[in-house]
PDB file of N, CA and C in Angstrom:
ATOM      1  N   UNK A   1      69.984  11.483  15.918  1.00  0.00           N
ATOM      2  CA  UNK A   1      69.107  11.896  14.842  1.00  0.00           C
ATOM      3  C   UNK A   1      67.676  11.522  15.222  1.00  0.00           C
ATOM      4  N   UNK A   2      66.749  12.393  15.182  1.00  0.00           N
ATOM      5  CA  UNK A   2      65.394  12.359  15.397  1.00  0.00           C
ATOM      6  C   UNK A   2      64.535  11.685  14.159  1.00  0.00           C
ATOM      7  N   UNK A   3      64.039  10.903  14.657  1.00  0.00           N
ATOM      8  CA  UNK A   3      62.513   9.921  13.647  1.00  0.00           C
ATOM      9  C   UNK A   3      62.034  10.787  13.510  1.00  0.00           C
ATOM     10  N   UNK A   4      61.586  11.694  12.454  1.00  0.00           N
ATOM     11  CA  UNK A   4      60.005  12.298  11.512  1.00  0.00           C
ATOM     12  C   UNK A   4      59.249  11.835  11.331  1.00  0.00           C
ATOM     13  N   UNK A   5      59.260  10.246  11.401  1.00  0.00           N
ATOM     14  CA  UNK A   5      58.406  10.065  10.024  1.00  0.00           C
ATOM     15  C   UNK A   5      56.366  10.227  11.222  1.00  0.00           C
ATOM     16  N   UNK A   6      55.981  10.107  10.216  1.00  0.00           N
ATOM     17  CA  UNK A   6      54.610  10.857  10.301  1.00  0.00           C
ATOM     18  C   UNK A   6      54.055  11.914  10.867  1.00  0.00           C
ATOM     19  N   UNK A   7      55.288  12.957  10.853  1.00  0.00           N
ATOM     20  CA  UNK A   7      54.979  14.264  11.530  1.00  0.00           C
ATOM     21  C   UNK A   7      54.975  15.122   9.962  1.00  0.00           C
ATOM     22  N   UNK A   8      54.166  16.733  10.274  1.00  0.00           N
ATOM     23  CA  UNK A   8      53.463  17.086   9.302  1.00  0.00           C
ATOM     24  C   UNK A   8      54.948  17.980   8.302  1.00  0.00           C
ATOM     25  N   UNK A   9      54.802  17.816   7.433  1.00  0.00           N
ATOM     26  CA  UNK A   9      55.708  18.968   6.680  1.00  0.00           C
ATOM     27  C   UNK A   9      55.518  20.387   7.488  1.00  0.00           C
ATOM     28  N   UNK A  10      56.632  21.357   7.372  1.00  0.00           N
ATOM     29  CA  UNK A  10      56.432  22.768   7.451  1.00  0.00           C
ATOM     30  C   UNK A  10      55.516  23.556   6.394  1.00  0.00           C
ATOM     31  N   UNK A  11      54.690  24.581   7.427  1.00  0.00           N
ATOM     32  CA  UNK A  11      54.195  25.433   6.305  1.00  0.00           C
ATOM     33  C   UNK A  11      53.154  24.320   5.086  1.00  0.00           C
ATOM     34  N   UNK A  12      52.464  23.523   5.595  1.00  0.00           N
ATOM     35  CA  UNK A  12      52.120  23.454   4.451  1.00  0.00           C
ATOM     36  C   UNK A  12      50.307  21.920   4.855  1.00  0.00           C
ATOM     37  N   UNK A  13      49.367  22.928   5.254  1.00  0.00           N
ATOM     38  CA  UNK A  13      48.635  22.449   5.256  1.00  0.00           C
ATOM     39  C   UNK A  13      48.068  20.973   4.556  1.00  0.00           C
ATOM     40  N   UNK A  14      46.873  20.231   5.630  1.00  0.00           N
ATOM     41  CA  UNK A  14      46.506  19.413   4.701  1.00  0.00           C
ATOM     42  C   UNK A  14      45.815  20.088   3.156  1.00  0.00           C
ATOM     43  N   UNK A  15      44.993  20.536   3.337  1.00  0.00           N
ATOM     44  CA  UNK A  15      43.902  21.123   2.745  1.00  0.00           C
ATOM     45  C   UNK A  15      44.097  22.541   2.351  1.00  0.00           C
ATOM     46  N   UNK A  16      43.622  23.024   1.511  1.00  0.00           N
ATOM     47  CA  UNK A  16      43.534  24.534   1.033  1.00  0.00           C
ATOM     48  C   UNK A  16      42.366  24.563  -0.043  1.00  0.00           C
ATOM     49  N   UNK A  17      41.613  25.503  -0.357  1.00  0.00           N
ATOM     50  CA  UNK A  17      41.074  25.537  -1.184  1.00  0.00           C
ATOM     51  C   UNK A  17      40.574  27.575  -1.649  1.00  0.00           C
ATOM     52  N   UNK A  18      40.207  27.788  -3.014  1.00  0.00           N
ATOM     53  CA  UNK A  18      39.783  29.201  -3.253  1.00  0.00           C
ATOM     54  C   UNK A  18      38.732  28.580  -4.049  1.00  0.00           C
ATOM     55  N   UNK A  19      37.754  29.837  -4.081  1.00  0.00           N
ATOM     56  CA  UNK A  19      36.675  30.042  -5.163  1.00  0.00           C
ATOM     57  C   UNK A  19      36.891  31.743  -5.343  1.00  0.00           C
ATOM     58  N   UNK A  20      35.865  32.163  -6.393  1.00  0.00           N
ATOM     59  CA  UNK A  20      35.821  33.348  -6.165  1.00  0.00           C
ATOM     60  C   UNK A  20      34.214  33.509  -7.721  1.00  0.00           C
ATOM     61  N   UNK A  21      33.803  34.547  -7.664  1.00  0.00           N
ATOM     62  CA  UNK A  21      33.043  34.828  -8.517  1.00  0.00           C
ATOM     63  C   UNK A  21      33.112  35.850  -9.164  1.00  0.00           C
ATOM     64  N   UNK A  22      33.459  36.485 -10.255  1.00  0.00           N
ATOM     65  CA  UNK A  22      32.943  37.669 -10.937  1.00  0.00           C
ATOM     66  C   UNK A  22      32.077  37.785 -11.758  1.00  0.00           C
ATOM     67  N   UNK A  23      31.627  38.826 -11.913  1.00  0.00           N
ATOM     68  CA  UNK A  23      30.376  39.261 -12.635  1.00  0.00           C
ATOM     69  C   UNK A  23      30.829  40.830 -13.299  1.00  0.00           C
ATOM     70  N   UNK A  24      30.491  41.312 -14.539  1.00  0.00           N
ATOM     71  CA  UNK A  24      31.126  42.078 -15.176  1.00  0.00           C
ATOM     72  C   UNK A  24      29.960  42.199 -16.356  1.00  0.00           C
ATOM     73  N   UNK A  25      29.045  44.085 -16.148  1.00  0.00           N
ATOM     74  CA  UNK A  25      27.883  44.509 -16.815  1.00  0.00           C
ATOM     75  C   UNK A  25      28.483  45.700 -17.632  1.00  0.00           C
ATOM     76  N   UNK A  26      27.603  46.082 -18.461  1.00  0.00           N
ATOM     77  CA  UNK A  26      27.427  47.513 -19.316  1.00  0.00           C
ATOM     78  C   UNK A  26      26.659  48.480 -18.489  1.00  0.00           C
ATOM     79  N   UNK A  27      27.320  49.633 -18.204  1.00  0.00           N
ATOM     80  CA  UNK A  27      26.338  50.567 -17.062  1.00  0.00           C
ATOM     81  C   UNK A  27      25.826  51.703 -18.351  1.00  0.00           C
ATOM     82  N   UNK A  28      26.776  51.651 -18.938  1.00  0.00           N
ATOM     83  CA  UNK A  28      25.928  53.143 -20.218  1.00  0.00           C
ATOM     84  C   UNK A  28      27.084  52.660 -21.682  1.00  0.00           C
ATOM     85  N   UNK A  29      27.297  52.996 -22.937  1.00  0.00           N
ATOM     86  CA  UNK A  29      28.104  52.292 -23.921  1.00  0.00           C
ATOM     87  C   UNK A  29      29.494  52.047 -23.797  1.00  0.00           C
ATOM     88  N   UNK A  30      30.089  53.188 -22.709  1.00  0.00           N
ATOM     89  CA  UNK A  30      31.342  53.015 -22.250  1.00  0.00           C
ATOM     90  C   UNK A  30      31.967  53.407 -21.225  1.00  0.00           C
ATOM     91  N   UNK A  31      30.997  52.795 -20.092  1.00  0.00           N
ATOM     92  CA  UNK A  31      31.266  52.387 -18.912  1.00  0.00           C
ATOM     93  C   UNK A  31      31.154  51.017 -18.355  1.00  0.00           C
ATOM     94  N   UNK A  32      31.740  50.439 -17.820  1.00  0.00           N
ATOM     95  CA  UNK A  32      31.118  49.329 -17.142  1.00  0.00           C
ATOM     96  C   UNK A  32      31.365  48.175 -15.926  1.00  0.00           C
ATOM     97  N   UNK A  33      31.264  47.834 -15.053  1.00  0.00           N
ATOM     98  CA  UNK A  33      31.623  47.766 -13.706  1.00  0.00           C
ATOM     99  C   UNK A  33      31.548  46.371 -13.564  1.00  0.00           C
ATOM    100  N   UNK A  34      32.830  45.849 -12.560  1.00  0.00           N
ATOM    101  CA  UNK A  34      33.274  44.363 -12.889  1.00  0.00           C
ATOM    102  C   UNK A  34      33.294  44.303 -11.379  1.00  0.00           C
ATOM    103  N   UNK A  35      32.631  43.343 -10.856  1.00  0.00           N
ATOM    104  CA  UNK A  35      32.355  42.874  -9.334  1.00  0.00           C
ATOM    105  C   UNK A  35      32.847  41.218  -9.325  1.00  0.00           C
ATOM    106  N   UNK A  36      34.055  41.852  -7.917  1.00  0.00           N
ATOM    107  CA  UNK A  36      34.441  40.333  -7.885  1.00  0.00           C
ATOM    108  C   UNK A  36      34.474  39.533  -5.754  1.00  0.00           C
ATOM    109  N   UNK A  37      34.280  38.721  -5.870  1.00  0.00           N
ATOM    110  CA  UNK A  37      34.643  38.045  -4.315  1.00  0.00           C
ATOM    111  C   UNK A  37      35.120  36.671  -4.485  1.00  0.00           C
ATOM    112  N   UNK A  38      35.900  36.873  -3.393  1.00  0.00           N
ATOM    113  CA  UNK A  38      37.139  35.778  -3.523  1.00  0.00           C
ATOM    114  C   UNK A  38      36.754  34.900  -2.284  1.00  0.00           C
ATOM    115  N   UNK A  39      36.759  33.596  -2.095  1.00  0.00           N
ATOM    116  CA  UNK A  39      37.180  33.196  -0.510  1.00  0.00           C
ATOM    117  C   UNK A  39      38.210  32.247  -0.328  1.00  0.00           C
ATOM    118  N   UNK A  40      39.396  32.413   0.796  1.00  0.00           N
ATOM    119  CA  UNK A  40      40.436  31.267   0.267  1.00  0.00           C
ATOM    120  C   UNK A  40      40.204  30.646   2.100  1.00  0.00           C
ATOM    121  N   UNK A  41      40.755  29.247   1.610  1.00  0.00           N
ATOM    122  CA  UNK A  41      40.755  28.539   3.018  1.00  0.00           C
ATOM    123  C   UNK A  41      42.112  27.806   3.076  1.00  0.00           C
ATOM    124  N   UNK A  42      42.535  27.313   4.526  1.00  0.00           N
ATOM    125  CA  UNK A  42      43.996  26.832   4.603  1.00  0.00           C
ATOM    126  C   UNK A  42      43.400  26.374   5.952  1.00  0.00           C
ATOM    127  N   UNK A  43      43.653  24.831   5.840  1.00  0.00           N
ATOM    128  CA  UNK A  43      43.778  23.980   7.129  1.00  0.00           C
ATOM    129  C   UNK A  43      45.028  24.856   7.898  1.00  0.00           C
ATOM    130  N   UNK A  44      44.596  23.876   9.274  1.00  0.00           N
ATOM    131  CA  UNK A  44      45.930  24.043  10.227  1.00  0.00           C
ATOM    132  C   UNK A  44      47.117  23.733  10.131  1.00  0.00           C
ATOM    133  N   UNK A  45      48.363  24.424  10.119  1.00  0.00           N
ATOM    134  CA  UNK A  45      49.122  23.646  10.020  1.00  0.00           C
ATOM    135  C   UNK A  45      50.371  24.081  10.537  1.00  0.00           C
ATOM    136  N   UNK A  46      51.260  23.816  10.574  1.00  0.00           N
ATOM    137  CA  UNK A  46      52.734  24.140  11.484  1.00  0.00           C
ATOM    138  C   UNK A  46      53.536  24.802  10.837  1.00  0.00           C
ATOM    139  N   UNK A  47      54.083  26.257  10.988  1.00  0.00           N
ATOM    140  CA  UNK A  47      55.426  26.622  10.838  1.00  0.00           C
ATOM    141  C   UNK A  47      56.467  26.549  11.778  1.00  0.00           C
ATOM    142  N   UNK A  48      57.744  25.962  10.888  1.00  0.00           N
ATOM    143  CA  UNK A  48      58.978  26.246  11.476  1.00  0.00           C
ATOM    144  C   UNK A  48      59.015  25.516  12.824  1.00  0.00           C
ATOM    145  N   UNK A  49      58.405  24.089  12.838  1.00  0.00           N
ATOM    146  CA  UNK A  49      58.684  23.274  13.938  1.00  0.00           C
ATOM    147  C   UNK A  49      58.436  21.994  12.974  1.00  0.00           C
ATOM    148  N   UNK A  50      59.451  21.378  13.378  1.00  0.00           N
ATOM    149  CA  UNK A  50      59.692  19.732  12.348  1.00  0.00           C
ATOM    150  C   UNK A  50      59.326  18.950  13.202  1.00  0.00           C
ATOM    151  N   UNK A  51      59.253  19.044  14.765  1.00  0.00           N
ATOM    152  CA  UNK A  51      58.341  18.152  15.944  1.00  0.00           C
ATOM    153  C   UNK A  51      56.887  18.497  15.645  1.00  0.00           C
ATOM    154  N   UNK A  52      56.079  19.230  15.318  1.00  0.00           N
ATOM    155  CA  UNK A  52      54.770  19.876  15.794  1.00  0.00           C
ATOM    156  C   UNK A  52      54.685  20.373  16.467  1.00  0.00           C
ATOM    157  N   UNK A  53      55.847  21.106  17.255  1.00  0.00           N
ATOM    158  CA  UNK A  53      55.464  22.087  18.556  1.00  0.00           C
ATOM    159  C   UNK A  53      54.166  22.497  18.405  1.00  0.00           C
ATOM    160  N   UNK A  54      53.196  22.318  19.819  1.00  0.00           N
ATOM    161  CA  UNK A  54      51.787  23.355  19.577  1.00  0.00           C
ATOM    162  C   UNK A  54      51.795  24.908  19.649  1.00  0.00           C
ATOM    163  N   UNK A  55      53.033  25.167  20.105  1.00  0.00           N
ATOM    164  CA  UNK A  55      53.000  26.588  19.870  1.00  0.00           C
ATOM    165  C   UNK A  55      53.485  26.950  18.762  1.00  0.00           C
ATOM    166  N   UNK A  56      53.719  26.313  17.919  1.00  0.00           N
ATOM    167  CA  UNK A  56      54.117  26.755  16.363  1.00  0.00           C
ATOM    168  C   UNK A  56      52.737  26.131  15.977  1.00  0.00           C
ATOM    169  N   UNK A  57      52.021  25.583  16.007  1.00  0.00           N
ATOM    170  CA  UNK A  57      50.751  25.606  15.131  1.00  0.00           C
ATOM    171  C   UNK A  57      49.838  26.695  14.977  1.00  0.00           C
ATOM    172  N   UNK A  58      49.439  26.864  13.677  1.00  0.00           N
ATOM    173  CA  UNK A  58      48.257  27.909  12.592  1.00  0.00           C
ATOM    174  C   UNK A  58      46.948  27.590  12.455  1.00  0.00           C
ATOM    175  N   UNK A  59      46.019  27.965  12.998  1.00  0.00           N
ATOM    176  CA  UNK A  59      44.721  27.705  12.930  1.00  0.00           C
ATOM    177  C   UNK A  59      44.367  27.896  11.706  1.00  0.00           C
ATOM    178  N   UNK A  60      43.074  27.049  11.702  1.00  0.00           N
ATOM    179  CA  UNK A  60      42.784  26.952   9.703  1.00  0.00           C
ATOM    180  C   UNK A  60      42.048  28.801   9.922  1.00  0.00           C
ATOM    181  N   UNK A  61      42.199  28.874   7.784  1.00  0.00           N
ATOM    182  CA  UNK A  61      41.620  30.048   7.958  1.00  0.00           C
ATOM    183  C   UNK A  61      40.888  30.393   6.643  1.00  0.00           C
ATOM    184  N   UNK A  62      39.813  31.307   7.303  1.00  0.00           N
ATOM    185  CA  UNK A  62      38.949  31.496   5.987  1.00  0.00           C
ATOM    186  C   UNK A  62      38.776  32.848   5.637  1.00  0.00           C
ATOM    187  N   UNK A  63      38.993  33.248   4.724  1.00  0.00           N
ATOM    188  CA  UNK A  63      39.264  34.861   4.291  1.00  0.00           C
ATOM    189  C   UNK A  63      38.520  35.059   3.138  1.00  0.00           C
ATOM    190  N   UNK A  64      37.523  36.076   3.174  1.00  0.00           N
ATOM    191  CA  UNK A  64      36.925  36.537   2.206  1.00  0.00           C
ATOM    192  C   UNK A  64      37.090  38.129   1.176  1.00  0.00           C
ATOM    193  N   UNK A  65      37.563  38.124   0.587  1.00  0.00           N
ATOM    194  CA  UNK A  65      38.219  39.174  -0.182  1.00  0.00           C
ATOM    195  C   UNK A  65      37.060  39.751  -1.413  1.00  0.00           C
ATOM    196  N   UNK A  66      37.241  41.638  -1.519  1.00  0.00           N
ATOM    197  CA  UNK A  66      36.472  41.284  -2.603  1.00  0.00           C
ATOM    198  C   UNK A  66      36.716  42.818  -3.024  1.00  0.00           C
ATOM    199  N   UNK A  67      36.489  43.040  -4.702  1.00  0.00           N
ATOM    200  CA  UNK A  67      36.620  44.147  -4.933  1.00  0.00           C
ATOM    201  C   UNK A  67      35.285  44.712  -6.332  1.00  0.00           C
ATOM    202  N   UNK A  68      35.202  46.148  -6.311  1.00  0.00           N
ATOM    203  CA  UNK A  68      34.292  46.420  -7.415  1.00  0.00           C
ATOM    204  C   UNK A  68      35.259  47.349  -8.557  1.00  0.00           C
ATOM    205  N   UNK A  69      35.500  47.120  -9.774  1.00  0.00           N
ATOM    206  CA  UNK A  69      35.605  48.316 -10.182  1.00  0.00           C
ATOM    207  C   UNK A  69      35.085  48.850 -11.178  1.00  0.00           C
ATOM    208  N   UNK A  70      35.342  50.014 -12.351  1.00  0.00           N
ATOM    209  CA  UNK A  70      34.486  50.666 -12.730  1.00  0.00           C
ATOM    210  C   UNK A  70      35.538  50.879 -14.076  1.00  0.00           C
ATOM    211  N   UNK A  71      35.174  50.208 -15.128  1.00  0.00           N
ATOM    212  CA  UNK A  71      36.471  51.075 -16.491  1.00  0.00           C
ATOM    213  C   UNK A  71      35.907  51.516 -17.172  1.00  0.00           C
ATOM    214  N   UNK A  72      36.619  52.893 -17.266  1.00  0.00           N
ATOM    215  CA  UNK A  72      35.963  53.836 -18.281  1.00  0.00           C
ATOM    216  C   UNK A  72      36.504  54.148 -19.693  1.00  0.00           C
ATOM    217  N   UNK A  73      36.512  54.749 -19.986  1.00  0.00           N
ATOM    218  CA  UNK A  73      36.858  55.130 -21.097  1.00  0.00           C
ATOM    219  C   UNK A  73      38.527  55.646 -21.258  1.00  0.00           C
ATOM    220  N   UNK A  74      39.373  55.666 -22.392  1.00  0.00           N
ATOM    221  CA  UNK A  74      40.666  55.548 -22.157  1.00  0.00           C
ATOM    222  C   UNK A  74      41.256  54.937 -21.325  1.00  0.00           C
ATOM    223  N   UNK A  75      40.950  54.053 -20.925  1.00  0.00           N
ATOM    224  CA  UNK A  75      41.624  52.698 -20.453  1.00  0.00           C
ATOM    225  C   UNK A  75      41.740  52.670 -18.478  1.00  0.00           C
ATOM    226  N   UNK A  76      40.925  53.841 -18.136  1.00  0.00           N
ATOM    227  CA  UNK A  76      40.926  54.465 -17.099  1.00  0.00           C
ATOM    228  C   UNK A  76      39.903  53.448 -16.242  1.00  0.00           C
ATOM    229  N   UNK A  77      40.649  52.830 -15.175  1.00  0.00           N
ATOM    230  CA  UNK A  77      39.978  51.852 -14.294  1.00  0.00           C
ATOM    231  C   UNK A  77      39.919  52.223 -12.475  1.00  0.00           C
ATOM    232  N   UNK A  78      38.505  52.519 -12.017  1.00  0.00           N
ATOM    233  CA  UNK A  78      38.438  53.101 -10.123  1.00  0.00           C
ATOM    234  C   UNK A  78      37.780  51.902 -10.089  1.00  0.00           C
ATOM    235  N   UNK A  79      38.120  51.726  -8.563  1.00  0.00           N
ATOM    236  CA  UNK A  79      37.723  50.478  -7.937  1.00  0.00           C
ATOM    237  C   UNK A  79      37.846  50.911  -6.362  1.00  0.00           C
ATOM    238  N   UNK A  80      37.105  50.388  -5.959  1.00  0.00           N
ATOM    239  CA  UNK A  80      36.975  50.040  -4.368  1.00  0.00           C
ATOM    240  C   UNK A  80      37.480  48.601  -4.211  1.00  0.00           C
ATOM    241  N   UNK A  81      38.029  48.032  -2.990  1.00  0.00           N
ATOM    242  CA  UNK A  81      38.401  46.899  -2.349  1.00  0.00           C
ATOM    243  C   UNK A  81      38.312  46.535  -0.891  1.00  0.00           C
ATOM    244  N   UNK A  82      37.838  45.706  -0.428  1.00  0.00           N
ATOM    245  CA  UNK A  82      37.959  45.216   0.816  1.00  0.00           C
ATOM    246  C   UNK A  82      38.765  43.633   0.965  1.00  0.00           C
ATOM    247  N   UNK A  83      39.605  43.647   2.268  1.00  0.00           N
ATOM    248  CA  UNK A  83      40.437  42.488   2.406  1.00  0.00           C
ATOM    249  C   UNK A  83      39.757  41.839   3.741  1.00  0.00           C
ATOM    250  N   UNK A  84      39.507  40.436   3.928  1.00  0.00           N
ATOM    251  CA  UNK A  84      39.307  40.298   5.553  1.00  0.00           C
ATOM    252  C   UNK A  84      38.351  40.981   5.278  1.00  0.00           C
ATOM    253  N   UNK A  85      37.192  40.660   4.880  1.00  0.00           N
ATOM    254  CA  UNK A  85      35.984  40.901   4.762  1.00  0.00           C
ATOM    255  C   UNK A  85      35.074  41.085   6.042  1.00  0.00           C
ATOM    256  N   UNK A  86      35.306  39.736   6.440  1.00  0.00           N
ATOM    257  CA  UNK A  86      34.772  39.061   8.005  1.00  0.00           C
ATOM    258  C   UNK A  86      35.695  39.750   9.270  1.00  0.00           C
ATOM    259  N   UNK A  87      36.862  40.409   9.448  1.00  0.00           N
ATOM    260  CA  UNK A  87      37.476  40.641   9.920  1.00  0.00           C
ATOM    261  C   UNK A  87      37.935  38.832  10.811  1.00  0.00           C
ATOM    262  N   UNK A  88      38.252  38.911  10.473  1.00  0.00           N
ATOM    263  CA  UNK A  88      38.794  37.241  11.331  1.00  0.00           C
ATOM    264  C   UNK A  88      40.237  37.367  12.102  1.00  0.00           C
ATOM    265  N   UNK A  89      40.253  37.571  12.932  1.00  0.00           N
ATOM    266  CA  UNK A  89      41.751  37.733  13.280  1.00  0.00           C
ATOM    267  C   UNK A  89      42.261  36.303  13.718  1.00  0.00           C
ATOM    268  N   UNK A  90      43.463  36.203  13.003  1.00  0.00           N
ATOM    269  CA  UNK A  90      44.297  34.610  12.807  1.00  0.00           C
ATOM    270  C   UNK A  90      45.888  34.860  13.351  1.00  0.00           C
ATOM    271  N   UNK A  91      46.382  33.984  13.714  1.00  0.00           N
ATOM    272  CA  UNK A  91      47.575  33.722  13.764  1.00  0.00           C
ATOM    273  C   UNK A  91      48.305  33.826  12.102  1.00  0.00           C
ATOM    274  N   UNK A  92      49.054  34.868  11.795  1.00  0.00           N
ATOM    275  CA  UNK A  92      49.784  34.500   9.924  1.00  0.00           C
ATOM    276  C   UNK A  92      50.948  33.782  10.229  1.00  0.00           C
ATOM    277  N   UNK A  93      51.644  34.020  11.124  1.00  0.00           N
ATOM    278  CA  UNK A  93      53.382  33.251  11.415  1.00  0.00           C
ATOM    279  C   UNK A  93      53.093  33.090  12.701  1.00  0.00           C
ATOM    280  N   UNK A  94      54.477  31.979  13.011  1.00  0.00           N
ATOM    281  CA  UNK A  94      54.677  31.627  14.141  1.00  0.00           C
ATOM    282  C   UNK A  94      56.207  31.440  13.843  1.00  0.00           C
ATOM    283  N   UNK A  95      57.141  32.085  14.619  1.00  0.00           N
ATOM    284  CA  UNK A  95      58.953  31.570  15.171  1.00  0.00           C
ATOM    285  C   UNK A  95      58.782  30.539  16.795  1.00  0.00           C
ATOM    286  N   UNK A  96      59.243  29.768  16.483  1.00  0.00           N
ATOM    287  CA  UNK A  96      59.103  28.520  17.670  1.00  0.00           C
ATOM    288  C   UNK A  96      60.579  28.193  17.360  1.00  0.00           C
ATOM    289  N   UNK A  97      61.291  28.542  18.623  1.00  0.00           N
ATOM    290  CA  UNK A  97      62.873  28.482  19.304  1.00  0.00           C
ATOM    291  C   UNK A  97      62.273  27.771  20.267  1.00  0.00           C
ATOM    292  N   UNK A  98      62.717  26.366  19.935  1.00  0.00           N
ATOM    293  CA  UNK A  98      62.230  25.506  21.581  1.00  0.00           C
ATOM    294  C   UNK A  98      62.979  25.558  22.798  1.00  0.00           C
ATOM    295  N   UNK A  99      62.744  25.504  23.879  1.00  0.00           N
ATOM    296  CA  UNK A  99      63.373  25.817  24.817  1.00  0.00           C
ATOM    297  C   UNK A  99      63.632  26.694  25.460  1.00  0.00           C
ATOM    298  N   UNK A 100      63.374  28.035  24.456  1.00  0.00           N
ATOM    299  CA  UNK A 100      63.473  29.479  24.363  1.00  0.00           C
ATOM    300  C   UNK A 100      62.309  30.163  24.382  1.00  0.00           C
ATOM    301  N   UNK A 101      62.095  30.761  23.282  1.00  0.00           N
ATOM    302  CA  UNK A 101      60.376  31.441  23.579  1.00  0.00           C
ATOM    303  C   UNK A 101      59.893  30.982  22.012  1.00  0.00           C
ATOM    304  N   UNK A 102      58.837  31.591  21.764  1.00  0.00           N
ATOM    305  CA  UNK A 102      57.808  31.649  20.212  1.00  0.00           C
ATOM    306  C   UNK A 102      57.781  32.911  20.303  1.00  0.00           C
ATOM    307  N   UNK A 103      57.627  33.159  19.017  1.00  0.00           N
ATOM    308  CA  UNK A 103      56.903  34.513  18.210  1.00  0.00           C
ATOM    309  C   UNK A 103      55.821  34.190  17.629  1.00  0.00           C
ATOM    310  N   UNK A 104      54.751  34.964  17.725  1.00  0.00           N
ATOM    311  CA  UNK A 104      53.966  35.534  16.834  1.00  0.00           C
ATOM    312  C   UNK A 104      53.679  36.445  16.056  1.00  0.00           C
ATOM    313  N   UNK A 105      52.667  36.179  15.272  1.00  0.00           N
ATOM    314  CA  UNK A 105      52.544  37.163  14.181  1.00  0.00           C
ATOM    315  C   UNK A 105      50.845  37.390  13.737  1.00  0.00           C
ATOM    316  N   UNK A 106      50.481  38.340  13.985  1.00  0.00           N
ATOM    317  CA  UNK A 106      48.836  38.232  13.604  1.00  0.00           C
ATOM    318  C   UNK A 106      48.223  38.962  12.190  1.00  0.00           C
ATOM    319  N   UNK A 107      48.131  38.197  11.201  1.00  0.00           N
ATOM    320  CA  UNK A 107      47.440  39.219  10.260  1.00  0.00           C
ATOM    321  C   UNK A 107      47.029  40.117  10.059  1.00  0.00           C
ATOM    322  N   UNK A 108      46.830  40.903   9.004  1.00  0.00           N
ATOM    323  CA  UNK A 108      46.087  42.402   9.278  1.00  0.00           C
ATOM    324  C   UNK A 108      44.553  42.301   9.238  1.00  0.00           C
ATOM    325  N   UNK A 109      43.451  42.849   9.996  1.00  0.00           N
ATOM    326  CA  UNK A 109      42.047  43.053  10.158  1.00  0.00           C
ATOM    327  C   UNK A 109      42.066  43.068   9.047  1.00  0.00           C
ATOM    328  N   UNK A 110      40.260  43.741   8.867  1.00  0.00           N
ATOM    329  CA  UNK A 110      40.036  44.190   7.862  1.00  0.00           C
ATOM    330  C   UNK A 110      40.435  45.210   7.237  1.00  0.00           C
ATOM    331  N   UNK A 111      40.790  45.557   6.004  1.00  0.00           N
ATOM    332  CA  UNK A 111      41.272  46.150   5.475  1.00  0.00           C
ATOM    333  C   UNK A 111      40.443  46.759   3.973  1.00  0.00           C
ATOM    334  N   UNK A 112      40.254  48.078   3.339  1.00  0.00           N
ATOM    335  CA  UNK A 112      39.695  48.691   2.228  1.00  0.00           C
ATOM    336  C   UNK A 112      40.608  49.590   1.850  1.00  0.00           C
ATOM    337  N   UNK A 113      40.202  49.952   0.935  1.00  0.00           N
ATOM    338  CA  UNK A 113      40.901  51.174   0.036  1.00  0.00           C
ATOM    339  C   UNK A 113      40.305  51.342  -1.584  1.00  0.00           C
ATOM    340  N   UNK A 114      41.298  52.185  -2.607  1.00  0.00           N
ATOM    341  CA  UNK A 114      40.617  52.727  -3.615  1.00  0.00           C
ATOM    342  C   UNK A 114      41.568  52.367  -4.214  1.00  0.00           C
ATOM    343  N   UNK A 115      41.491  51.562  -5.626  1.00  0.00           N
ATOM    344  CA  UNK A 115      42.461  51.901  -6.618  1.00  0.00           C
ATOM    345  C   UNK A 115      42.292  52.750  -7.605  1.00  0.00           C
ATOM    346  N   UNK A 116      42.915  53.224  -8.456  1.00  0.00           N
ATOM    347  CA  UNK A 116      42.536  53.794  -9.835  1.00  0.00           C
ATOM    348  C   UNK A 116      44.175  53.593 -10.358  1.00  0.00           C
ATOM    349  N   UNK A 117      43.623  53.161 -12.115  1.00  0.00           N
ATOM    350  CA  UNK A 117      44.821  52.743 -12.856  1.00  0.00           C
ATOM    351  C   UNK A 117      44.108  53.386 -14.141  1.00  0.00           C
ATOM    352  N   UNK A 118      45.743  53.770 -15.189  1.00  0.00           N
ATOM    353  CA  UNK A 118      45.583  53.467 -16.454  1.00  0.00           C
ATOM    354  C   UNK A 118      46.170  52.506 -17.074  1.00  0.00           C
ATOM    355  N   UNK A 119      45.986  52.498 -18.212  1.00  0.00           N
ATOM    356  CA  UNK A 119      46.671  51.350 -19.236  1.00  0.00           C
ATOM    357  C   UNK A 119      47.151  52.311 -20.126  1.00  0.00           C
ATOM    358  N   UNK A 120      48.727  52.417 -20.701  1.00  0.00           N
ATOM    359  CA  UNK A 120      49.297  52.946 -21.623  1.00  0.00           C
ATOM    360  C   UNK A 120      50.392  51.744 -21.987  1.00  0.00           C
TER     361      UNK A 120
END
């Protein structure tokens, strides 16, 4: 049986932290457009190795997210979004089979698109 003790939990950073800001105006009596940005952070930290393998370690990461949208009238909401603002390309997973090989896994770039929703 292998000693742990002061090796890091799986999956589960020292540190993490989010902020984010919105802001939300009147553009005409019933329109009005809600602007938001997010940023989340996550120390380094190890998946799926209970030694610390270094090839199972996750570089910290900082991701900035953010979206605008626009609700109109009858409950009718368009929005734009961007993900990976910064484009940061990170390690998201790691499989570490010791002895054997690792997997990786790399997040998606940046990323945008359009929503539109109703409410009924």
């Amino acid at each position: 049986m292998e000693d742990l003790s002061g090796k890091r939990l799986q999956n589960a950073p020292e540190w993490t932290s989010s902020a984010y800001a919105q802001y939300e105006t009147q553009l005409s009596s019933n329109i009005s457009v809600r602007a938001k940005v997010q940023y989340n952070y996550a120390a380094q930290k190890y998946l799926v190795s209970i030694t610390d393998a270094p090839r199972s370690s996750v570089q910290p990461t900082h991701i900035v997210n953010a979206n605008i949208d626009f609700l109109l009238p009858h409950d009718i909401q368009i929005g734009v979004f961007a993900t990976n603002l910064t484009n940061n390309h990170y390690i998201a997973s790691v499989y570490d089979a010791p002895g054997t090989l690792g997997l990786t896994n790399y997040a998606p770039p940046r990323e945008w698109g359009v929503t539109a929703g109703i409410k009924f």
